[in-house]
PDB file of N, CA and C in Angstrom:
ATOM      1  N   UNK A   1      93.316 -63.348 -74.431  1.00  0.00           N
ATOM      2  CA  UNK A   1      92.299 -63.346 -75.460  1.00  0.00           C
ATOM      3  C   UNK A   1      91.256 -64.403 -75.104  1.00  0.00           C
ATOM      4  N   UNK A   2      90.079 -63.967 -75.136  1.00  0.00           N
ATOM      5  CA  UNK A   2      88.963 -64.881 -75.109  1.00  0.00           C
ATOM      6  C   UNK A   2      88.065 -65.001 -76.206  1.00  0.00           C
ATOM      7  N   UNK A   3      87.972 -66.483 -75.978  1.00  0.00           N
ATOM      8  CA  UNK A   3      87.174 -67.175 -77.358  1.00  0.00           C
ATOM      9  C   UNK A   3      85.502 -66.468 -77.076  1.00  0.00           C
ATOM     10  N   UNK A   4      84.849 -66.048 -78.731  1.00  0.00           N
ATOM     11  CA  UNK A   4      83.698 -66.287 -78.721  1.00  0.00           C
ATOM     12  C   UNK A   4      82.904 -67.097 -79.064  1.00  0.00           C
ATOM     13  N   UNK A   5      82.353 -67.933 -77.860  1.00  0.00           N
ATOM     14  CA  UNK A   5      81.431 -69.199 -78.003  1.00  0.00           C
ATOM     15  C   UNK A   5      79.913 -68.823 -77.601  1.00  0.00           C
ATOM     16  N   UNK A   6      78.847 -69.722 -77.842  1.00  0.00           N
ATOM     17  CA  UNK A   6      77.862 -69.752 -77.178  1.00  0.00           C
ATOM     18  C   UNK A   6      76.880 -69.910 -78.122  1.00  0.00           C
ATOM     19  N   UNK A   7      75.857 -70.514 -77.622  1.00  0.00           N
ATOM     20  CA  UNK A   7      74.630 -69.988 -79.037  1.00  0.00           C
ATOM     21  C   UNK A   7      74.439 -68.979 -79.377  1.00  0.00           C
ATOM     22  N   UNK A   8      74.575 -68.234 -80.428  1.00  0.00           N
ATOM     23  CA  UNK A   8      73.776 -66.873 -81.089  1.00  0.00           C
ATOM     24  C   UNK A   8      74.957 -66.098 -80.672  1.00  0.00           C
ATOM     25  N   UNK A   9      75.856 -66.227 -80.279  1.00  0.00           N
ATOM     26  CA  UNK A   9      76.740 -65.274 -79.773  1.00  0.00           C
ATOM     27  C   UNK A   9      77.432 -64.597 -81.150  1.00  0.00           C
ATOM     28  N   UNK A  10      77.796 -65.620 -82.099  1.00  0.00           N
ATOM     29  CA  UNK A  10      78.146 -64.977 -83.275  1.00  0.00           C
ATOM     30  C   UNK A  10      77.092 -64.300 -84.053  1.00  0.00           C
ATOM     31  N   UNK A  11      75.971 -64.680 -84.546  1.00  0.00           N
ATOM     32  CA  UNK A  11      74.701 -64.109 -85.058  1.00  0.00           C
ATOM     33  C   UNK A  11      74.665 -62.694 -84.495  1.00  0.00           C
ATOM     34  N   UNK A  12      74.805 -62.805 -83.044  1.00  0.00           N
ATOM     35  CA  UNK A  12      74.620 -61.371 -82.667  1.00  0.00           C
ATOM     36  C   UNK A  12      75.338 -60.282 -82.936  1.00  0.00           C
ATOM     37  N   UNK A  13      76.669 -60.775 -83.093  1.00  0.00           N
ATOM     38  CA  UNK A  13      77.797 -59.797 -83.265  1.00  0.00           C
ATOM     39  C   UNK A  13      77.897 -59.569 -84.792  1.00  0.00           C
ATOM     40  N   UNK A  14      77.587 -60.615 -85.791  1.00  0.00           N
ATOM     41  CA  UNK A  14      77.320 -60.256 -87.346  1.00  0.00           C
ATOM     42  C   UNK A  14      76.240 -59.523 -87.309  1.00  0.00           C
ATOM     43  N   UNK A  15      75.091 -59.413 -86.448  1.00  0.00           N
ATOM     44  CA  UNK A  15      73.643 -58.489 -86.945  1.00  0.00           C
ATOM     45  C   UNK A  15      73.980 -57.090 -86.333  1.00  0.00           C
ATOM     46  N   UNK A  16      74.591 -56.879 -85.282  1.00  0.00           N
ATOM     47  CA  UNK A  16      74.796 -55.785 -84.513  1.00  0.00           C
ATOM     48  C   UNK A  16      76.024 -55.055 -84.675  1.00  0.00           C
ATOM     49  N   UNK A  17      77.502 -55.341 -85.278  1.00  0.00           N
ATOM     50  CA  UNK A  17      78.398 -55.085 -85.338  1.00  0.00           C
ATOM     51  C   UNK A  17      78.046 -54.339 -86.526  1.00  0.00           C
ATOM     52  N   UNK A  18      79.331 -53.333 -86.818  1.00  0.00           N
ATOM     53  CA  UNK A  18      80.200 -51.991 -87.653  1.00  0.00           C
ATOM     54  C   UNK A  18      81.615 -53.177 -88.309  1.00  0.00           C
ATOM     55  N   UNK A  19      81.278 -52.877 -89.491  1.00  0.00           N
ATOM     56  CA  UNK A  19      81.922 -53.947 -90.560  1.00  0.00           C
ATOM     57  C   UNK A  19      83.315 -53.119 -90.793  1.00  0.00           C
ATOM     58  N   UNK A  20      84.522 -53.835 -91.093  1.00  0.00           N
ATOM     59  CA  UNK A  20      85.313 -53.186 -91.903  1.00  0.00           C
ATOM     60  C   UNK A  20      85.847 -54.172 -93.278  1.00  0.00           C
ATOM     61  N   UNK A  21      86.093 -53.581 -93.775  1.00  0.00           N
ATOM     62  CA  UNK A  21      86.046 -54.448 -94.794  1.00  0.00           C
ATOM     63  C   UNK A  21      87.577 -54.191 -95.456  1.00  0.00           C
ATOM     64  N   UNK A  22      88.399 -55.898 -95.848  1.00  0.00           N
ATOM     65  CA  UNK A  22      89.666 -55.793 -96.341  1.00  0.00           C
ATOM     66  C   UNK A  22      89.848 -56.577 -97.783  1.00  0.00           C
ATOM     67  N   UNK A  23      90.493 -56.504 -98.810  1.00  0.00           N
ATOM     68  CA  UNK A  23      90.893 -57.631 -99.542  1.00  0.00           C
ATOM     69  C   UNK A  23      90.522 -58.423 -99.111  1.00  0.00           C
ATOM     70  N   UNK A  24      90.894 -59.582 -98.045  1.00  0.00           N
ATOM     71  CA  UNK A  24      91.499 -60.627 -98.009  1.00  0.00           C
ATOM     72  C   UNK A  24      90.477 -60.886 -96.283  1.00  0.00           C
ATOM     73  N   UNK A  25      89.850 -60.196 -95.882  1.00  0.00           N
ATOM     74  CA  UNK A  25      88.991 -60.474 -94.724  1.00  0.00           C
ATOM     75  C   UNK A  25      88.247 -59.219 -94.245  1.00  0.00           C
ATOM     76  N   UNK A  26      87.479 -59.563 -93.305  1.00  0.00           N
ATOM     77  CA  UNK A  26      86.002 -58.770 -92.913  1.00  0.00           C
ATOM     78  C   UNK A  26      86.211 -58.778 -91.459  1.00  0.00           C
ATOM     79  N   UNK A  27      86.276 -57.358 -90.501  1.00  0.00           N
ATOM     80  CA  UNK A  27      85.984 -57.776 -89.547  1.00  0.00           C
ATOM     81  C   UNK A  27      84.709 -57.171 -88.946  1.00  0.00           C
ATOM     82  N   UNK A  28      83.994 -57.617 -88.174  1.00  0.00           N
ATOM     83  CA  UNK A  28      82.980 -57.302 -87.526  1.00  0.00           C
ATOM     84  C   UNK A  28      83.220 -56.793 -85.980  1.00  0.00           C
ATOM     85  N   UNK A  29      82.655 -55.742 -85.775  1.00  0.00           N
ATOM     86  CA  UNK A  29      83.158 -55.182 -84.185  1.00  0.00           C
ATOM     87  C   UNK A  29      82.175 -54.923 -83.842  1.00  0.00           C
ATOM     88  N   UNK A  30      81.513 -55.589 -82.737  1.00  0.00           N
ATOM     89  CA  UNK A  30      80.610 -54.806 -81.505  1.00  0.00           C
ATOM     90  C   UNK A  30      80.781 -54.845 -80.089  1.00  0.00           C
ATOM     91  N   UNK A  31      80.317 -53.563 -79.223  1.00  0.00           N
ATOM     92  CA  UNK A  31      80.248 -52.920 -78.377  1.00  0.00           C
ATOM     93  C   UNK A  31      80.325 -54.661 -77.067  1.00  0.00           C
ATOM     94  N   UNK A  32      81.773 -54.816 -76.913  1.00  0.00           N
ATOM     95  CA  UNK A  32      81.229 -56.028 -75.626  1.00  0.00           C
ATOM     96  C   UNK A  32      80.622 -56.199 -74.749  1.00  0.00           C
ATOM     97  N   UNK A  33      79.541 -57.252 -73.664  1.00  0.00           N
ATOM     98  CA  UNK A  33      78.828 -56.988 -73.206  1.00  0.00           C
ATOM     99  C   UNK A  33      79.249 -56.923 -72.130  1.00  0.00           C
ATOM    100  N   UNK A  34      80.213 -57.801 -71.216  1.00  0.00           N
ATOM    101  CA  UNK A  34      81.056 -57.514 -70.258  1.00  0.00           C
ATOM    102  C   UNK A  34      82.354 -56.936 -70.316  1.00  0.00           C
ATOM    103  N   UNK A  35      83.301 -56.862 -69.793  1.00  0.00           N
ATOM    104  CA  UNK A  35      84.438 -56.203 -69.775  1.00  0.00           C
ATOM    105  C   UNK A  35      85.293 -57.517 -70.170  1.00  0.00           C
ATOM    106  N   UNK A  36      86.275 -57.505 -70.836  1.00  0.00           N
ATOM    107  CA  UNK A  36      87.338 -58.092 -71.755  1.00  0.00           C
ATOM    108  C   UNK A  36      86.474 -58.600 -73.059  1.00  0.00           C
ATOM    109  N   UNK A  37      86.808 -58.394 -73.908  1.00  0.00           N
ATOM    110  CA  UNK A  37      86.634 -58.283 -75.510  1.00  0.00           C
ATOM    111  C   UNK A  37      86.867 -59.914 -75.849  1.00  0.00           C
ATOM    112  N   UNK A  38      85.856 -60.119 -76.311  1.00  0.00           N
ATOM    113  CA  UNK A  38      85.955 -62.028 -76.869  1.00  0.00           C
ATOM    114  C   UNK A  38      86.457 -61.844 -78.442  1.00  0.00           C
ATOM    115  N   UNK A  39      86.712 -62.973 -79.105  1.00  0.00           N
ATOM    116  CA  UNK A  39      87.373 -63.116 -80.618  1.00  0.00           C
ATOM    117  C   UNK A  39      87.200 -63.993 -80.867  1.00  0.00           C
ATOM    118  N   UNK A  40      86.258 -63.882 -82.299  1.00  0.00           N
ATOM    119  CA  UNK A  40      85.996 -65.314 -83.241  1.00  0.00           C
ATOM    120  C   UNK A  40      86.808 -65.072 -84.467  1.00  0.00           C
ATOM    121  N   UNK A  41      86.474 -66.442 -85.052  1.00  0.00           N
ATOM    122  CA  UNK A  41      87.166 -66.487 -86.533  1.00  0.00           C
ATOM    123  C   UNK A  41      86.146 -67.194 -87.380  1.00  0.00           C
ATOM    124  N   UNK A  42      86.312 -66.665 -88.841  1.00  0.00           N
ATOM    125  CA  UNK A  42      85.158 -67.182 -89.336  1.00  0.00           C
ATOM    126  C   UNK A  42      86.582 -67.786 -90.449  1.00  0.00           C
ATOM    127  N   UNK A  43      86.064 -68.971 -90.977  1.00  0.00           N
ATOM    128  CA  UNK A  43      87.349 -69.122 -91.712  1.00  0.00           C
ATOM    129  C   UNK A  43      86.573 -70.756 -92.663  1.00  0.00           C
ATOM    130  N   UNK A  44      86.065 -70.585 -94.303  1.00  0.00           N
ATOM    131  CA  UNK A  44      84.829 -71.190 -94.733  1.00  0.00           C
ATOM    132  C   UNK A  44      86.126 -72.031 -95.472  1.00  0.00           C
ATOM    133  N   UNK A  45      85.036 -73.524 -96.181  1.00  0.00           N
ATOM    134  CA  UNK A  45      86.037 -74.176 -96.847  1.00  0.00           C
ATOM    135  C   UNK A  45      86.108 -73.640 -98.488  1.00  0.00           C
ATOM    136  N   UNK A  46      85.019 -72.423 -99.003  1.00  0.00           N
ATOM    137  CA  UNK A  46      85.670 -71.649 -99.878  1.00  0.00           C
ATOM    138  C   UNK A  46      86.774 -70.903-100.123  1.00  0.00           C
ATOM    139  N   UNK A  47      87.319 -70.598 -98.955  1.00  0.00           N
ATOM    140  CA  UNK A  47      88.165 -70.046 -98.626  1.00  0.00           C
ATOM    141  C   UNK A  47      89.840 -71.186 -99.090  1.00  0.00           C
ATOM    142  N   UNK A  48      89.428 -72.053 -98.240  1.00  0.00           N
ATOM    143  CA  UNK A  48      90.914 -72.838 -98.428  1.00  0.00           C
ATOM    144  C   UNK A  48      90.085 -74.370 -98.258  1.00  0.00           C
ATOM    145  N   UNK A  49      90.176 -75.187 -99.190  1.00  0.00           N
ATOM    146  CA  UNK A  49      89.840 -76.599 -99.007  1.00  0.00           C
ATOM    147  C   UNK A  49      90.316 -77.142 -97.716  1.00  0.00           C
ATOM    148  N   UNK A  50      91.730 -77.322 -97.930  1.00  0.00           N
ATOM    149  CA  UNK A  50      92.427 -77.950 -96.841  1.00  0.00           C
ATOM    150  C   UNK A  50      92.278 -77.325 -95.349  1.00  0.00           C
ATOM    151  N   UNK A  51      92.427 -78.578 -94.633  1.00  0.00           N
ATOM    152  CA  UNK A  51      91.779 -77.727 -92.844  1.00  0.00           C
ATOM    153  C   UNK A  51      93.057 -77.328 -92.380  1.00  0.00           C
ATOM    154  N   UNK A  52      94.189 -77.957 -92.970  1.00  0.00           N
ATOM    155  CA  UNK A  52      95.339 -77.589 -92.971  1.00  0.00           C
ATOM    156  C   UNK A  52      95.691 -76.149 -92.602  1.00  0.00           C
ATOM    157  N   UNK A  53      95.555 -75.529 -94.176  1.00  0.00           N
ATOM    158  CA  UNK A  53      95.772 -74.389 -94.415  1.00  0.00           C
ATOM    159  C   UNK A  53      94.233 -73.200 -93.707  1.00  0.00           C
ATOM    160  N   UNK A  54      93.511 -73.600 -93.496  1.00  0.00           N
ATOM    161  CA  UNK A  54      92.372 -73.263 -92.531  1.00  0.00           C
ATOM    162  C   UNK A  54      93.132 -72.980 -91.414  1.00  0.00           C
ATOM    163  N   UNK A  55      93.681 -73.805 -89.981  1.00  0.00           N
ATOM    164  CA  UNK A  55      94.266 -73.608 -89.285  1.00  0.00           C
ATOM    165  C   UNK A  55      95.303 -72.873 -89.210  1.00  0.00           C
ATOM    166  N   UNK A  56      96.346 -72.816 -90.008  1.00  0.00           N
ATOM    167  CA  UNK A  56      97.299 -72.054 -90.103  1.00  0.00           C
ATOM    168  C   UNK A  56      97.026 -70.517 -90.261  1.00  0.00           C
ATOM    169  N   UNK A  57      95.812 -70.298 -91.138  1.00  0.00           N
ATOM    170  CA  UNK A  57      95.250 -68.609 -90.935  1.00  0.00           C
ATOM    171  C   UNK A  57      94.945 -68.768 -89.655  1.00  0.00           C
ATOM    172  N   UNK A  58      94.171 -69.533 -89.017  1.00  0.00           N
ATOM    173  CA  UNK A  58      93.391 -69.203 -87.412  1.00  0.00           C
ATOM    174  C   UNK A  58      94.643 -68.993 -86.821  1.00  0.00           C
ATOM    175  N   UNK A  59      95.760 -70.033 -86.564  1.00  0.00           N
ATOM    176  CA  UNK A  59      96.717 -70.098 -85.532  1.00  0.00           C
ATOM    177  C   UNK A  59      97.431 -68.437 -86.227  1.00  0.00           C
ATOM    178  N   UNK A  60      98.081 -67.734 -87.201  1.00  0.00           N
ATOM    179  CA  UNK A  60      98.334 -66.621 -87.296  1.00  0.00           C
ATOM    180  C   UNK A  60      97.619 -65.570 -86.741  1.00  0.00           C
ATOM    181  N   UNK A  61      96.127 -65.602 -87.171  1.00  0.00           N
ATOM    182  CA  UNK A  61      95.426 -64.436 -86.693  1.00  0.00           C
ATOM    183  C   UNK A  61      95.264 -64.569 -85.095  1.00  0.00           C
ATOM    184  N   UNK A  62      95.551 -65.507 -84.796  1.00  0.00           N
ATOM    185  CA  UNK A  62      95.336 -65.455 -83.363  1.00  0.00           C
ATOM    186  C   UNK A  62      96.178 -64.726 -82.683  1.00  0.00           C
ATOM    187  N   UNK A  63      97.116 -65.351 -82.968  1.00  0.00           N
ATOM    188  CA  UNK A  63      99.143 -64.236 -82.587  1.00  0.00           C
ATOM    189  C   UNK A  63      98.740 -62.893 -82.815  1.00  0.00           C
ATOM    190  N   UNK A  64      98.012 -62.110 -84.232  1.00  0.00           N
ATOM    191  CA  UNK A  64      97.680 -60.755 -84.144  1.00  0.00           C
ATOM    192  C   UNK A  64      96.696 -60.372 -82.936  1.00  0.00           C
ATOM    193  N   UNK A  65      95.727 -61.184 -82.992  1.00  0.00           N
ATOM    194  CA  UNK A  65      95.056 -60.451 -81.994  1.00  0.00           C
ATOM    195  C   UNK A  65      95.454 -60.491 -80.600  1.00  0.00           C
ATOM    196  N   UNK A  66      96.207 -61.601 -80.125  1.00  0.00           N
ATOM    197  CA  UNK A  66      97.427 -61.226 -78.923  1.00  0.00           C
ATOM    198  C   UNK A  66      97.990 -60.137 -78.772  1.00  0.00           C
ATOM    199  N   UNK A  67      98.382 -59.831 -79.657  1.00  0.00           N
ATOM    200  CA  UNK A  67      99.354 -58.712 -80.028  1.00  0.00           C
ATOM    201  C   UNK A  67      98.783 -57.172 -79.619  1.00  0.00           C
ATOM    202  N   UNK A  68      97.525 -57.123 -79.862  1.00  0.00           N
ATOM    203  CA  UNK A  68      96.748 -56.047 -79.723  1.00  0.00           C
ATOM    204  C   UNK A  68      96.863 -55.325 -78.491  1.00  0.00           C
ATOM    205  N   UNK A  69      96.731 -54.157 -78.382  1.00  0.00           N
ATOM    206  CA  UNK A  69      96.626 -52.929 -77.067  1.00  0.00           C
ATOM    207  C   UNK A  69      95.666 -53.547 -76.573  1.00  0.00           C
ATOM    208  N   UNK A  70      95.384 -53.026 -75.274  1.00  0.00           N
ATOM    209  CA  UNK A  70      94.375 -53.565 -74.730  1.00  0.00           C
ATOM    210  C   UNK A  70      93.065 -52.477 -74.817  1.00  0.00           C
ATOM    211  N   UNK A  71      92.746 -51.866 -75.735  1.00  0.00           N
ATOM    212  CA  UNK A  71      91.807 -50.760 -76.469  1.00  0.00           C
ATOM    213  C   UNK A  71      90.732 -51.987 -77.293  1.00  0.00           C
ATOM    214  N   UNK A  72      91.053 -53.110 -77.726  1.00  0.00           N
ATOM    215  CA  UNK A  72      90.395 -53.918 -78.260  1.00  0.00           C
ATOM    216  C   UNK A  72      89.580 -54.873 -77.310  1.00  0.00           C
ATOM    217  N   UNK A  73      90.062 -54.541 -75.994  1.00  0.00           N
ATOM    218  CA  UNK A  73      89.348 -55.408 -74.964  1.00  0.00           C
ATOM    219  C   UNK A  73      87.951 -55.238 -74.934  1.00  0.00           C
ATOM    220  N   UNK A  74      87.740 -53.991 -75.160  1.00  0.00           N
ATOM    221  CA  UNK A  74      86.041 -53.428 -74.923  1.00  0.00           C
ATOM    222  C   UNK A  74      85.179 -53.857 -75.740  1.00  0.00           C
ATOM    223  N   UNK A  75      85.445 -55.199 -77.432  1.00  0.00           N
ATOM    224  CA  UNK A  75      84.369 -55.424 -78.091  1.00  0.00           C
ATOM    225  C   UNK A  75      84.553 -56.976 -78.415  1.00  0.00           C
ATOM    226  N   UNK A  76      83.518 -56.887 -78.728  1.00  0.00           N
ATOM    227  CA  UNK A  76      83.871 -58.459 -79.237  1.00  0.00           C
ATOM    228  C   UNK A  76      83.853 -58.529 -80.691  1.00  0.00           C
ATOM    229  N   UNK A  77      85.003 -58.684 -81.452  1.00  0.00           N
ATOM    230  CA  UNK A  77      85.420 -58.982 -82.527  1.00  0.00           C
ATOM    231  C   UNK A  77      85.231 -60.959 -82.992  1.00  0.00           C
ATOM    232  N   UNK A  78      84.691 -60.324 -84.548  1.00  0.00           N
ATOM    233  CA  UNK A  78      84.544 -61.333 -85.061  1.00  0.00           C
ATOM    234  C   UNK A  78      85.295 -61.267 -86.981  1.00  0.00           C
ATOM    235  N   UNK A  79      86.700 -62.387 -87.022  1.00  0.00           N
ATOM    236  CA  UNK A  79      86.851 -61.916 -88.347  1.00  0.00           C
ATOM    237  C   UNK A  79      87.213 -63.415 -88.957  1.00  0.00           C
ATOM    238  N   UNK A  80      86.076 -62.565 -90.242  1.00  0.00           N
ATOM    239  CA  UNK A  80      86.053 -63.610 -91.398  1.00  0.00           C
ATOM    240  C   UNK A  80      86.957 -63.177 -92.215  1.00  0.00           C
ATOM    241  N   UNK A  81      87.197 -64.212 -92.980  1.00  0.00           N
ATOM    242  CA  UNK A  81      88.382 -64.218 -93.940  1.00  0.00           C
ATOM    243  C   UNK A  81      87.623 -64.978 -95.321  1.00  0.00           C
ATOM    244  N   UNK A  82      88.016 -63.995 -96.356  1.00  0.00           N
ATOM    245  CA  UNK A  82      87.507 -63.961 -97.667  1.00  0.00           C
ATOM    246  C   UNK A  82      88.050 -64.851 -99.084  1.00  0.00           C
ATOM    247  N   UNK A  83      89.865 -64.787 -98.350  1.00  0.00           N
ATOM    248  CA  UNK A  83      90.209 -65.224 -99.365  1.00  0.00           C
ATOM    249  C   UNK A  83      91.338 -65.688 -98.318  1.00  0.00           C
ATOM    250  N   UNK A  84      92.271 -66.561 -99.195  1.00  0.00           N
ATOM    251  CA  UNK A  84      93.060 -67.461 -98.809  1.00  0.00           C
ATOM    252  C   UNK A  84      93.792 -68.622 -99.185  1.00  0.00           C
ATOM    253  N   UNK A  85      93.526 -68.788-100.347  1.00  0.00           N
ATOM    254  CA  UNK A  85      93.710 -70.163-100.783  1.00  0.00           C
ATOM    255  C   UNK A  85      95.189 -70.474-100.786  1.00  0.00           C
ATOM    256  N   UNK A  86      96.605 -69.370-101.190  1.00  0.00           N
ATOM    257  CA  UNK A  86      98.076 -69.777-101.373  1.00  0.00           C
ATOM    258  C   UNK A  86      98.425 -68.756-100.061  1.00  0.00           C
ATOM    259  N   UNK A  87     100.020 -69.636-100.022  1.00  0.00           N
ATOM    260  CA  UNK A  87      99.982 -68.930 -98.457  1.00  0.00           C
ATOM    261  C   UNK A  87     100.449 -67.508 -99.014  1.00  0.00           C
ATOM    262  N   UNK A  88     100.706 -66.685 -99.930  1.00  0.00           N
ATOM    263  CA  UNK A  88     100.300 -65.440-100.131  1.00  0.00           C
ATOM    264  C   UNK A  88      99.911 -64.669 -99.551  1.00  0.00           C
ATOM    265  N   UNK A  89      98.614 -65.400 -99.830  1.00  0.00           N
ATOM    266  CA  UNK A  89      97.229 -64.984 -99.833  1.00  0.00           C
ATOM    267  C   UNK A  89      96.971 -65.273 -98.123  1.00  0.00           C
ATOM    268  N   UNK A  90      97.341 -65.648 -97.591  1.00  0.00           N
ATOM    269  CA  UNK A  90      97.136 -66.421 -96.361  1.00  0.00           C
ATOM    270  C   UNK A  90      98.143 -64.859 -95.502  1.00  0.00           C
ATOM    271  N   UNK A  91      99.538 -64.823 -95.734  1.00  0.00           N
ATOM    272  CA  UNK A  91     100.061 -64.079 -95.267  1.00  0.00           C
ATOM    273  C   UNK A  91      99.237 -62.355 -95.220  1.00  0.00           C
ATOM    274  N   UNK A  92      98.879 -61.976 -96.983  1.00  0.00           N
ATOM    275  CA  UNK A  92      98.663 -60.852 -96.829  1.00  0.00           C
ATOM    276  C   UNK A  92      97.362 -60.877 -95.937  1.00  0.00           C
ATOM    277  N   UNK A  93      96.569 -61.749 -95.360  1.00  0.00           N
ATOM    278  CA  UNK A  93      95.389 -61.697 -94.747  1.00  0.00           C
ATOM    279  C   UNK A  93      95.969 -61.052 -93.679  1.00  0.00           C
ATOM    280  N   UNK A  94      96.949 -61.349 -92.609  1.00  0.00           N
ATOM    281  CA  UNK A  94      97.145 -61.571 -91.847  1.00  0.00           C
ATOM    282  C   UNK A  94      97.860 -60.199 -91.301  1.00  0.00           C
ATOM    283  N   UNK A  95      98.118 -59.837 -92.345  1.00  0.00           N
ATOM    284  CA  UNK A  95      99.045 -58.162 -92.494  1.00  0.00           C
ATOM    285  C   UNK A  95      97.610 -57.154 -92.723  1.00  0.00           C
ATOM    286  N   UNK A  96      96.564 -57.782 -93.327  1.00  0.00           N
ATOM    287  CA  UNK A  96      95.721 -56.848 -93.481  1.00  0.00           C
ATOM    288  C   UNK A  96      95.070 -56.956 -92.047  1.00  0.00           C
ATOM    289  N   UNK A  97      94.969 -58.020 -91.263  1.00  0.00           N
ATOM    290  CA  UNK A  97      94.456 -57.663 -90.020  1.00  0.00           C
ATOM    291  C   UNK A  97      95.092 -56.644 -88.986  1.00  0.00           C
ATOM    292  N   UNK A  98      96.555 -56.928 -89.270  1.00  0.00           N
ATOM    293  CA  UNK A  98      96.941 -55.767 -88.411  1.00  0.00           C
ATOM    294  C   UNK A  98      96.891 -54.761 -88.480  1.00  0.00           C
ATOM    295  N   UNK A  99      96.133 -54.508 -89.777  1.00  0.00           N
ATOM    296  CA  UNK A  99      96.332 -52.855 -90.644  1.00  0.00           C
ATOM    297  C   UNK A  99      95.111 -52.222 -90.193  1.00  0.00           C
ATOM    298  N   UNK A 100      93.903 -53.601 -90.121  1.00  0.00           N
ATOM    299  CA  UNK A 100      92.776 -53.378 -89.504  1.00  0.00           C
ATOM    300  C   UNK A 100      92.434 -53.227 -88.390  1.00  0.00           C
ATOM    301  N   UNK A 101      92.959 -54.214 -87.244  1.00  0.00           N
ATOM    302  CA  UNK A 101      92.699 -54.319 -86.087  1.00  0.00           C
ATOM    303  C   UNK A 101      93.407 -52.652 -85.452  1.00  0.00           C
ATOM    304  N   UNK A 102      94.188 -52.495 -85.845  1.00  0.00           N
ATOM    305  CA  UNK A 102      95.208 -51.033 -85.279  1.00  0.00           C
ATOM    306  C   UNK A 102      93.981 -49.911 -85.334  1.00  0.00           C
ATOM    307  N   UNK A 103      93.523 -49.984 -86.552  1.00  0.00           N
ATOM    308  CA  UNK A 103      92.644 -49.018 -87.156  1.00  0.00           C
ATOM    309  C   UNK A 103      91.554 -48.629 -85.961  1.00  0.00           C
ATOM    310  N   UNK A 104      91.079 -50.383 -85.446  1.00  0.00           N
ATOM    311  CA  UNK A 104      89.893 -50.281 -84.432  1.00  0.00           C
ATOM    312  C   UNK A 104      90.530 -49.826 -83.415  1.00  0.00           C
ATOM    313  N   UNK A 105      91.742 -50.012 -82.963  1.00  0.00           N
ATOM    314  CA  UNK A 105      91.950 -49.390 -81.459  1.00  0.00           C
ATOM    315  C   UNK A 105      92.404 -48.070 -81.463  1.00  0.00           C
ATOM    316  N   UNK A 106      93.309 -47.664 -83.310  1.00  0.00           N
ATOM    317  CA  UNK A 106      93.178 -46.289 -82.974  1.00  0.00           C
ATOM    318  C   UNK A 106      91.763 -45.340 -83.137  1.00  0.00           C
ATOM    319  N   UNK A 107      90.364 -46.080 -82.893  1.00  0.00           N
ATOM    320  CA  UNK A 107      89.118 -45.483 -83.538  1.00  0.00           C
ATOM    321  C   UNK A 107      88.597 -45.130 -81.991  1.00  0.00           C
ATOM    322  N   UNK A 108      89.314 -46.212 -81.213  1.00  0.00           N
ATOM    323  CA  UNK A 108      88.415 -46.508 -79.908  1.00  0.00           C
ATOM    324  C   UNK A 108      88.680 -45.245 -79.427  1.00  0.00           C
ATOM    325  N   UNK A 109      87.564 -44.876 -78.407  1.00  0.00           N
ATOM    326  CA  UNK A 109      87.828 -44.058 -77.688  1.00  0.00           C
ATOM    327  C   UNK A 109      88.347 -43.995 -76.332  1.00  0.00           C
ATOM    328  N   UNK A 110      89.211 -42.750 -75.942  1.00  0.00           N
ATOM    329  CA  UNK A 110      90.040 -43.634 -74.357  1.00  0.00           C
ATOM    330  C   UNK A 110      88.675 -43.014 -73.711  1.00  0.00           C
ATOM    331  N   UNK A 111      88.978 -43.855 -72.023  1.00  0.00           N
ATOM    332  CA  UNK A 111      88.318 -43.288 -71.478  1.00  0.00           C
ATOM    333  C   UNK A 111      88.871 -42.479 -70.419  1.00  0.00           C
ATOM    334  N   UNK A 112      88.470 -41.626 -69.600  1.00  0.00           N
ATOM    335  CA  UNK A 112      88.880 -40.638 -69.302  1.00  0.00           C
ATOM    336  C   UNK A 112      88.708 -40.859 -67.649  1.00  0.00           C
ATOM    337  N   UNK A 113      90.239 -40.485 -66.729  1.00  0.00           N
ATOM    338  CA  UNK A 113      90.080 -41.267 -65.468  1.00  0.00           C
ATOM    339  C   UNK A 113      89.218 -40.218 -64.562  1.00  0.00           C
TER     340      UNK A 113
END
């Protein structure tokens, strides 16, 4: 998994990306520009005061997006998270990403040898 860094790199992928939208988080998907798929996290202190509990969603969602086929390689994903505050709320995020992220790779299209 590769991090998305850079100037404007996120801007671009919030203005240009296909939204999905969950309870508990948002992800943003666009078309990557090189080959292997980068991954941000958007993760606000509305969300959860503590950086604590901030981290602990990042370090989970990160393990999901490990987890992923390699069908997710082709974009660069960016996901914010909406809510969060009890670890609940923290967990079901984290179940809704996988519910989501699956969604994008079963959307992707294969390509054909």
């Amino acid at each position: 998994m590769r991090r998305l860094t850079g100037h404007g790199v996120f801007d671009a992928v919030l203005r240009s990306g296909r939204r999905m939208e969950g309870k508990y988080l948002q992800i943003i998907v666009a078309p990557a520009p090189v080959e292997g798929g980068r991954t941000g996290f958007i993760i606000g202190r509305k969300v959860s005061v503590r950086a604590v509990d901030r981290n602990r969603i990042r370090r989970k969602l990160r393990e999901v997006v490990r987890a992923l086929p390699m069908a997710a390689d082709r974009f660069d994903v960016v996901l914010r998270v909406t809510r969060g505050k009890t670890r609940a709320e923290q967990d079901a995020a984290t179940l809704e990403a996988v519910q989501l992220l699956a969604r994008l790779t079963a959307d992707a299209p294969t390509s054909a040898p």
